[in-house]
Every structure is written in structure tokens, then in C-alpha cells.
Protein backbone atom coordinates (compact mmCIF):
# COMPACT_ATOMS: atom_id res chain seq x y z
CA UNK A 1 27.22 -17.41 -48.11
CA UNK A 2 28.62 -17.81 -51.77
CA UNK A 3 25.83 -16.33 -54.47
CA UNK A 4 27.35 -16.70 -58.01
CA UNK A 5 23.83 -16.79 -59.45
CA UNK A 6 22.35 -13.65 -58.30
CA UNK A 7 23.88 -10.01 -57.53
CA UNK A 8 22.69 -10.55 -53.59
CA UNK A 9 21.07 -12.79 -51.22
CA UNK A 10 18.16 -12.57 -49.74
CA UNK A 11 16.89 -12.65 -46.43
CA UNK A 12 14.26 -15.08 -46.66
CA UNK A 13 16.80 -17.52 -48.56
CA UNK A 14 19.28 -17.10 -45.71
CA UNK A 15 16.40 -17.41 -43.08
CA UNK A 16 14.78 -20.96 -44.84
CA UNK A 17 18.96 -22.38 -44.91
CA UNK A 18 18.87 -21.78 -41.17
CA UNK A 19 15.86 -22.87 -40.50
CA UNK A 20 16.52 -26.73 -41.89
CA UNK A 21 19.28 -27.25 -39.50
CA UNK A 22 17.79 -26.27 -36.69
CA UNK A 23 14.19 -23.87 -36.41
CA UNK A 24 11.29 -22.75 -38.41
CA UNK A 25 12.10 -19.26 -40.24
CA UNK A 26 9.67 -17.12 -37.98
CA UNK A 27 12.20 -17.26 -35.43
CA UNK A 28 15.58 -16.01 -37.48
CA UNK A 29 16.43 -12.71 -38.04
CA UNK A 30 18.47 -11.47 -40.79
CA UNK A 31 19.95 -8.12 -41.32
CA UNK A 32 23.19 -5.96 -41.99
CA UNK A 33 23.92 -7.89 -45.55
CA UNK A 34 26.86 -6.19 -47.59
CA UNK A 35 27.67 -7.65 -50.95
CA UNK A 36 31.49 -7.80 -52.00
CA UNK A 37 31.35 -7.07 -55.56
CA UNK A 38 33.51 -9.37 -57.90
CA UNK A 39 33.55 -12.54 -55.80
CA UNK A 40 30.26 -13.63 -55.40
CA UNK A 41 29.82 -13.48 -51.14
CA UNK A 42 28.06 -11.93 -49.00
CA UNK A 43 28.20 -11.11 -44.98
CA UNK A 44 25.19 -10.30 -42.61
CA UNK A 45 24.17 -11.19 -39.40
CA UNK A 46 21.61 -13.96 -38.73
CA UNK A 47 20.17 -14.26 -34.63
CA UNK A 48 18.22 -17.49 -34.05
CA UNK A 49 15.75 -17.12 -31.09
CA UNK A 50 14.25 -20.03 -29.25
CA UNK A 51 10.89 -19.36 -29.35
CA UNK A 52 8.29 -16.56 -31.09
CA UNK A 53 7.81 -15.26 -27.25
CA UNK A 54 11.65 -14.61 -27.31
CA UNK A 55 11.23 -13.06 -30.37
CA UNK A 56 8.89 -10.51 -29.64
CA UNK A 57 10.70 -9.83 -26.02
CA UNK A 58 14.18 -9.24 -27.54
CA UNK A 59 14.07 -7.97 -31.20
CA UNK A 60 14.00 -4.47 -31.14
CA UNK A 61 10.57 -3.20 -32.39
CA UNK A 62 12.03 -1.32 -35.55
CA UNK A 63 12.51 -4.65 -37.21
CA UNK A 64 9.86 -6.32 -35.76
CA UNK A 65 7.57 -4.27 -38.10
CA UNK A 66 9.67 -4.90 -40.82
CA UNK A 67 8.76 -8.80 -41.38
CA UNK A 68 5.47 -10.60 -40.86
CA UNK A 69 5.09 -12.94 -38.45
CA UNK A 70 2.06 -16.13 -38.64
């Protein structure tokens, strides 16, 4: 993802991009952004799970308490 507005990107921006082509945002997880000063991009890793129920099975539980969930 290409940010030449801001210095980095953030997860809920990357999460709502996702989530138009395919799921609502509840059900992305973003983490592991680095920032490559000079050029304006970022890298991370994004996981897009089918369901809430999948979710909660899967993600590990240290970053399920890190975002809020409906």
C-alpha cells in the first residue's frame, strides 16, 4: 500500500480497503506493518477469516484483545 500523505498506514484504513472487495472489517486482521522510509510504502500482513466464529477459533488470543469486536 502506497501512503504519500501520511508517515504510516493504519490498520483500520487497511482493514475498511479489504473489506469493500470482499467482507465487513470485523473479520480482517492486520498486523506486522513496517514503513520504508523515503518512498512512501508500507508492508504488513492482512488474514481475512470467513466468519466472526472463525475468528474467535483461530486468531490467537493476544490480538484478539487488542481490537474490539461488535
Amino acid at each position: 500500500m502506497q501512503n504519500k500523505i501520511t508517515a504510516s498506514v493504519h490498520k483500520k484504513e487497511v482493514s475498511e480497503k479489504l473489506a469493500k472487495i470482499k467482507v465487513t472489517p470485523y473479520v480482517v486482521s492486520c498486523f506486522g506493518f513496517r514503513i520504508n522510509l523515503g518512498d512512501g510504502k508500507s508492508t504488513g500482513f492482512a488474514l481475512v477469516y470467513d466468519s466472526m466464529d472463525f475468528l474467535k477459533k483461530f486468531k490467537p488470543k493476544h490480538r484478539l484483545t487488542l481490537v474490539s469486536h461488535p
